[in-house]
Protein backbone atom coordinates (compact mmCIF):
# COMPACT_ATOMS: atom_id res chain seq x y z
CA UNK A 1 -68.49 137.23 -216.02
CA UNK A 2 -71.06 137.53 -219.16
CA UNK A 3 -70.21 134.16 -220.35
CA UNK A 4 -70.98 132.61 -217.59
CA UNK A 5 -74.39 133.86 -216.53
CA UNK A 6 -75.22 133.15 -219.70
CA UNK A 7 -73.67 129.96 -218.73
CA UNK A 8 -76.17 129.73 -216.08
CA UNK A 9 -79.34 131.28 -217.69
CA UNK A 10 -78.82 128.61 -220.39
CA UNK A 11 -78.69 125.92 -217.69
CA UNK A 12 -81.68 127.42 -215.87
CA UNK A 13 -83.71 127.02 -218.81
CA UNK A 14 -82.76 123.69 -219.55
CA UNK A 15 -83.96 122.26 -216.27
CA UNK A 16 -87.00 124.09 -216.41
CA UNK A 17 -87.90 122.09 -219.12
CA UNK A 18 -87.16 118.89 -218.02
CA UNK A 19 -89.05 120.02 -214.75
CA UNK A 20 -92.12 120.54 -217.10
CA UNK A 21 -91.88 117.26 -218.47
CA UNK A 22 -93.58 115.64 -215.75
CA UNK A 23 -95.80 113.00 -217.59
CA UNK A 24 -94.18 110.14 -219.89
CA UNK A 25 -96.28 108.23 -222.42
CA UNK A 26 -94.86 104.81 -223.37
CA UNK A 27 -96.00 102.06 -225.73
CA UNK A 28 -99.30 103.39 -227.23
CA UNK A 29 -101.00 101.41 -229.78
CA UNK A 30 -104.61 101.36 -231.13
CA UNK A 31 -106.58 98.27 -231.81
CA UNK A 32 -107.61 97.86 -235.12
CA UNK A 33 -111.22 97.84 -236.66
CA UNK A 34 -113.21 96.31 -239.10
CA UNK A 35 -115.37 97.54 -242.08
CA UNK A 36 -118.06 99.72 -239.91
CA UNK A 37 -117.28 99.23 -236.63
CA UNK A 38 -118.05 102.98 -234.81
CA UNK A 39 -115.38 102.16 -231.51
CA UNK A 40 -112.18 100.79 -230.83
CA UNK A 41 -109.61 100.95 -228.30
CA UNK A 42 -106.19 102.91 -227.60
CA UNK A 43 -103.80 101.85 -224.71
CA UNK A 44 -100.53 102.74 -223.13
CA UNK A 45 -98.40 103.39 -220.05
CA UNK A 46 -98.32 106.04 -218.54
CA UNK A 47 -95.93 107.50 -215.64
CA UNK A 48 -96.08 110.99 -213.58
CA UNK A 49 -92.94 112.72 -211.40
CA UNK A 50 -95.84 113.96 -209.56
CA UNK A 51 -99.40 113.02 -208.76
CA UNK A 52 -101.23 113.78 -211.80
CA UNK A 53 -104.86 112.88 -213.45
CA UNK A 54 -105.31 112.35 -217.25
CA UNK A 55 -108.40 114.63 -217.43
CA UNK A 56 -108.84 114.52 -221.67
CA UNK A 57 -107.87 112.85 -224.59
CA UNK A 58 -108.67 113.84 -228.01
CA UNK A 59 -107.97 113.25 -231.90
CA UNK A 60 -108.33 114.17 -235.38
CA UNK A 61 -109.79 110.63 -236.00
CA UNK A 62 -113.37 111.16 -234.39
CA UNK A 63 -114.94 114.00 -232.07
CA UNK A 64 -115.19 111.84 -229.13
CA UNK A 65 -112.67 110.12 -227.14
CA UNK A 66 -113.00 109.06 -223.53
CA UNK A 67 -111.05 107.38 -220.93
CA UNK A 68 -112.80 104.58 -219.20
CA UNK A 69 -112.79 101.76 -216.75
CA UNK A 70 -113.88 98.02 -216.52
CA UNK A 71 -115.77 97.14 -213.45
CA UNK A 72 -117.28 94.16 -212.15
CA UNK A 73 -120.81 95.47 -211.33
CA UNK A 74 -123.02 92.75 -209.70
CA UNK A 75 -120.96 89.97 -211.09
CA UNK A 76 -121.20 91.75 -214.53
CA UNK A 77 -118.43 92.82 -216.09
CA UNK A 78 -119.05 96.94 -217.23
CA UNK A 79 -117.34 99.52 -219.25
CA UNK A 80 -117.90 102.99 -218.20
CA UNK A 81 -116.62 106.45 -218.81
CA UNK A 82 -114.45 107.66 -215.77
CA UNK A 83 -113.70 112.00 -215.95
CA UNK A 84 -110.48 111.49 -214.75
CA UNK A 85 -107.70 108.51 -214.42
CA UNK A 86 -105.57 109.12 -211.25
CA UNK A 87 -101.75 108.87 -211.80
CA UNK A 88 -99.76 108.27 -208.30
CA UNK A 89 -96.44 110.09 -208.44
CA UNK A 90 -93.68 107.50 -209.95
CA UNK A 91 -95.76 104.79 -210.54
CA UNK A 92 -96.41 103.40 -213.97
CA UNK A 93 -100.36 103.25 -214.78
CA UNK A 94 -101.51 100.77 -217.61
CA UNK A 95 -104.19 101.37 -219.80
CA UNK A 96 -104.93 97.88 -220.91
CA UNK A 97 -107.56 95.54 -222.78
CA UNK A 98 -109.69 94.90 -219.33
CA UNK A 99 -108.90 97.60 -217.58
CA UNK A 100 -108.79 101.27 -217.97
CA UNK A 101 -108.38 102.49 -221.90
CA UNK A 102 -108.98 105.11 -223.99
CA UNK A 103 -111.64 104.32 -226.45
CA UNK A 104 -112.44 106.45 -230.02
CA UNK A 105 -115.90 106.47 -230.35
CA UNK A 106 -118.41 106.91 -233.34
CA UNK A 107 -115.44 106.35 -235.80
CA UNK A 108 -116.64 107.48 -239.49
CA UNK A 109 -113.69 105.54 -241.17
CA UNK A 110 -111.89 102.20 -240.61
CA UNK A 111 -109.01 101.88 -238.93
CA UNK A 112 -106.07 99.70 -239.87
CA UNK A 113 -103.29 97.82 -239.14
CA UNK A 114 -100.43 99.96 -240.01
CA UNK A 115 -101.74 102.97 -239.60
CA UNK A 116 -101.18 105.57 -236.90
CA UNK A 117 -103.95 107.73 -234.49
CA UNK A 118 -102.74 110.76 -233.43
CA UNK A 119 -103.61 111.57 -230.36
CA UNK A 120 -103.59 114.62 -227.73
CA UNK A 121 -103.43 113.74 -223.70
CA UNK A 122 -104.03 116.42 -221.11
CA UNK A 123 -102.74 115.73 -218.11
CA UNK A 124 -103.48 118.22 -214.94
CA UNK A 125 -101.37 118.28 -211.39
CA UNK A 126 -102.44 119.01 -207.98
CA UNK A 127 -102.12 122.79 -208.12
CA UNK A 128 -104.22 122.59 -211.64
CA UNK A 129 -101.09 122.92 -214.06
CA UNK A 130 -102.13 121.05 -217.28
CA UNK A 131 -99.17 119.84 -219.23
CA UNK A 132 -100.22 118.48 -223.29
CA UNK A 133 -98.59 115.08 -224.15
CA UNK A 134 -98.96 114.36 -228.44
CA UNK A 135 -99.07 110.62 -228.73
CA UNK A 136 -98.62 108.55 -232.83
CA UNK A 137 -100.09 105.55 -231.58
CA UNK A 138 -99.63 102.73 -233.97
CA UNK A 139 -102.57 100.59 -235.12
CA UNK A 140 -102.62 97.14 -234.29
CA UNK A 141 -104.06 93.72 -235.72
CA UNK A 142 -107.72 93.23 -234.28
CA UNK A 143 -106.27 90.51 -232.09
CA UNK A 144 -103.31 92.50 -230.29
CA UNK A 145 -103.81 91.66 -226.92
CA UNK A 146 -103.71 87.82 -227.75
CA UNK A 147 -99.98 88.63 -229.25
CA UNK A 148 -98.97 90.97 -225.74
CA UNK A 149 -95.43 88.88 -224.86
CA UNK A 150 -95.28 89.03 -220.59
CA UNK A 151 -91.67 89.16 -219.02
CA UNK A 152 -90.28 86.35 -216.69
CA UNK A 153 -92.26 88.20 -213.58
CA UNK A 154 -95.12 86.53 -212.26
CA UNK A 155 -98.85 87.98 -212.26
């Protein structure tokens, strides 16, 4: 009798933590800089069990990070900083060159192909639970979305 609510205790735990992973983080990948350039650009997928908002990102690589949105704006195309991104329960969001993206801002060092930005994602449900994603997004070559490879599917 022991063994086996210990059997179940075990098994409790277990999918308690796969309950708490409710946010998934999938291809992440910086853009590259050159010699003094102060911003660049991070981007990935992201997907939530639940509705979710990304509320923060930070990283060791600069003080300020920020997610934000293009916009056209009276038939000018804008960048500006957004406090949170809305993630709809099971569907996967895109942060993407032209669209929403992270960007690193007032970067004191280069950043290079090769290399990888660490970064920290705080996600936050309905009911105000924040859950902590850690992200090693790879650096890539200054023209990386040029070299993004699209499925069969149409656009």
């Amino acid at each position: 009798m022991k063994i086996s609510i210990a059997y179940i205790a075990i098994a409790a735990s277990f999918f308690a933590s796969v309950a708490h992973a409710q946010v998934t983080v999938t291809n992440a990948w910086v853009r590259a800089t050159v010699p003094q350039q102060k911003a660049t650009g991070a981007f990935m997928q992201i997907q939530a069990a639940q509705d979710t908002k990304l509320v923060s990102v930070s990283s060791p690589l600069t003080p300020v990070v920020e997610v934000h949105e293009m916009a056209v704006q009276d038939n000018v195309m804008k960048m500006r900083h957004i406090p949170a991104l809305d993630l709809p329960a099971g569907k996967a969001v895109e942060l993407k060159p032209g669209g929403h993206h992270v960007m690193l801002m007032d970067l004191k060092q280069q950043v290079k192909e090769g290399e990888s930005v660490p970064l920290t994602l705080v996600f936050e449900d309905s009911g105000g639970k924040r859950e902590t994603v850690q992200v090693a997004a790879p650096v890539r070559a200054l023209n990386a979305a040029a070299q993004h490879k699209h499925g069969a599917g149409k656009h």
